[in-house]
N, C-alpha and C. Protein backbone atom coordinates (compact mmCIF):
# COMPACT_ATOMS: atom_id res chain seq x y z
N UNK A 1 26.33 50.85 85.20
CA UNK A 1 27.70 51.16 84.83
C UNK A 1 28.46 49.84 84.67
N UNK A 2 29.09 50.00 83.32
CA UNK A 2 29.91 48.47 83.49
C UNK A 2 31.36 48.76 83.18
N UNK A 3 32.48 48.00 83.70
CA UNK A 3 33.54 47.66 83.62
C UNK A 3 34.35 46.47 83.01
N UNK A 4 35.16 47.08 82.67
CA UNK A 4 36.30 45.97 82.01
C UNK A 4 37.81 45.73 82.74
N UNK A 5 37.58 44.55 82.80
CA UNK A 5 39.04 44.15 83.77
C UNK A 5 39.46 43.32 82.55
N UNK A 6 41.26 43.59 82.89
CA UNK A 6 42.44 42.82 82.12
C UNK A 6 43.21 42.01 83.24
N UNK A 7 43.29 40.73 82.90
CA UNK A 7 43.97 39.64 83.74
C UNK A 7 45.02 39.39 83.01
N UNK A 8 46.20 39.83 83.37
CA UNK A 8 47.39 39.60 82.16
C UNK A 8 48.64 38.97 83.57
N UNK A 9 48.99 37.50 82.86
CA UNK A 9 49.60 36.85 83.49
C UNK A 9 51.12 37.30 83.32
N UNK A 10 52.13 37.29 84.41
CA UNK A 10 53.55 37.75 83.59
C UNK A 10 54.02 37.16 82.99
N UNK A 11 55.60 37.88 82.80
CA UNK A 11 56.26 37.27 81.59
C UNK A 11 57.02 36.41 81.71
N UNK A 12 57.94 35.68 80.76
CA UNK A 12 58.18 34.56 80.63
C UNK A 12 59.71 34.75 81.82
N UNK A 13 60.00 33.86 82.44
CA UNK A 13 60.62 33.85 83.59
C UNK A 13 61.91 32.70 83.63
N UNK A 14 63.73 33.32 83.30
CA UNK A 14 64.63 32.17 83.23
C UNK A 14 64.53 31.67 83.95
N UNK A 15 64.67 30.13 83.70
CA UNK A 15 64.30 29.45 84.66
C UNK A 15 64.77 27.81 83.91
N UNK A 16 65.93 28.09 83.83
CA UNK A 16 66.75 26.67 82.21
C UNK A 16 66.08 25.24 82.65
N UNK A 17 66.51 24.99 83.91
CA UNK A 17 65.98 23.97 84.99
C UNK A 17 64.93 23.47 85.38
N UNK A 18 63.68 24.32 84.59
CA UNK A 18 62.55 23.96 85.00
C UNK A 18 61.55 23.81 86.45
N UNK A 19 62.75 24.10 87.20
CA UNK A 19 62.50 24.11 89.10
C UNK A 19 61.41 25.25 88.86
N UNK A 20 60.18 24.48 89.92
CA UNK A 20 59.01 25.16 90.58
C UNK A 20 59.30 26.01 91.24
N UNK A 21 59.77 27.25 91.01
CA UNK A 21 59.89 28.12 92.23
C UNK A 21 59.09 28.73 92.75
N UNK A 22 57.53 28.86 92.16
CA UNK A 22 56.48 29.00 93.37
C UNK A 22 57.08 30.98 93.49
N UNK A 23 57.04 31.32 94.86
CA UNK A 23 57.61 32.26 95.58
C UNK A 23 58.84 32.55 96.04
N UNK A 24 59.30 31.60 95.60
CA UNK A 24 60.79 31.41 95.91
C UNK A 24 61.54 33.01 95.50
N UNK A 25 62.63 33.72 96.42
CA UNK A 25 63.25 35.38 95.95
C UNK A 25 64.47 34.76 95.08
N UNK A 26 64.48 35.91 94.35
CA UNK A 26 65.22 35.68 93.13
C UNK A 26 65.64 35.47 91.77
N UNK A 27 64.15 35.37 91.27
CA UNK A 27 63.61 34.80 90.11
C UNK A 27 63.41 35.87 89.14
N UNK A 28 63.95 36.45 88.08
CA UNK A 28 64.07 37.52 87.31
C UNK A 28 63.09 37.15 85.96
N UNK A 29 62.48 37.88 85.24
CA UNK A 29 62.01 37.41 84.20
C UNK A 29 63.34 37.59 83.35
N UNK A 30 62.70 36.57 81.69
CA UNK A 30 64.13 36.57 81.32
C UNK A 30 63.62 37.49 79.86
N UNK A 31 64.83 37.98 79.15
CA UNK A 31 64.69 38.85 78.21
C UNK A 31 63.72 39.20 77.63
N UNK A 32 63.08 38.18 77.01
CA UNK A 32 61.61 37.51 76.33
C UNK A 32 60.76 38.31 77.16
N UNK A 33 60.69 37.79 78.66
CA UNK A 33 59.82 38.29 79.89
C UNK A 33 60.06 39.60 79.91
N UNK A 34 60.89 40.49 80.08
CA UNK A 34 60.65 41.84 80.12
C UNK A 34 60.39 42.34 78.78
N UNK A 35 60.50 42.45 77.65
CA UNK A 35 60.11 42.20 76.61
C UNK A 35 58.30 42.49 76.49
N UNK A 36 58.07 41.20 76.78
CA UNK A 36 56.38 41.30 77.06
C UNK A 36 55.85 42.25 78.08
N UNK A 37 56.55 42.04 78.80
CA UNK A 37 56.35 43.11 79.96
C UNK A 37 56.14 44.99 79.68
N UNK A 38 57.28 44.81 78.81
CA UNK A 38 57.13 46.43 78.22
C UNK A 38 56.07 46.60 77.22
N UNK A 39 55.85 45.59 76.56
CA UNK A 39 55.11 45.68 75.37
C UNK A 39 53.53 45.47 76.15
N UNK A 40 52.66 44.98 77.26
CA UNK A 40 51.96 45.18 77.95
C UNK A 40 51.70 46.29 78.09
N UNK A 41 52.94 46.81 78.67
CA UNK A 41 52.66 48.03 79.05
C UNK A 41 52.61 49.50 78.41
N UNK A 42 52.65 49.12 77.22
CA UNK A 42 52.95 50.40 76.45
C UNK A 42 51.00 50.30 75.99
C-alpha cells in the first residue's frame, strides 16, 4: 500500500520589517497569505 503526503509550507506572513519572529504570538499572515491559504485549501 502506498501513500502520498503534501508538505505545504504557509502563507506569506506581514512582516514590513523583516524581524525573525521565529514563534514569536502575534504574527498574522498578510492578505497574499490568507489568500494562498484559501486557495490550498480549496
Amino acid at each position: 500500500m502506498s501513500s502520498t503526503v503534501h508538505v505545504i509550507r504557509h502563507g506569506e506572513v506581514e512582516n514590513p520589517n523583516k524581524i525573525l519572529y521565529g514563534r514569536q504570538p502575534g504574527w498574522r499572515l498578510s492578505k497574499r497569505g490568507q489568500e494562498m491559504a484559501q486557495t490550498i485549501g480549496e
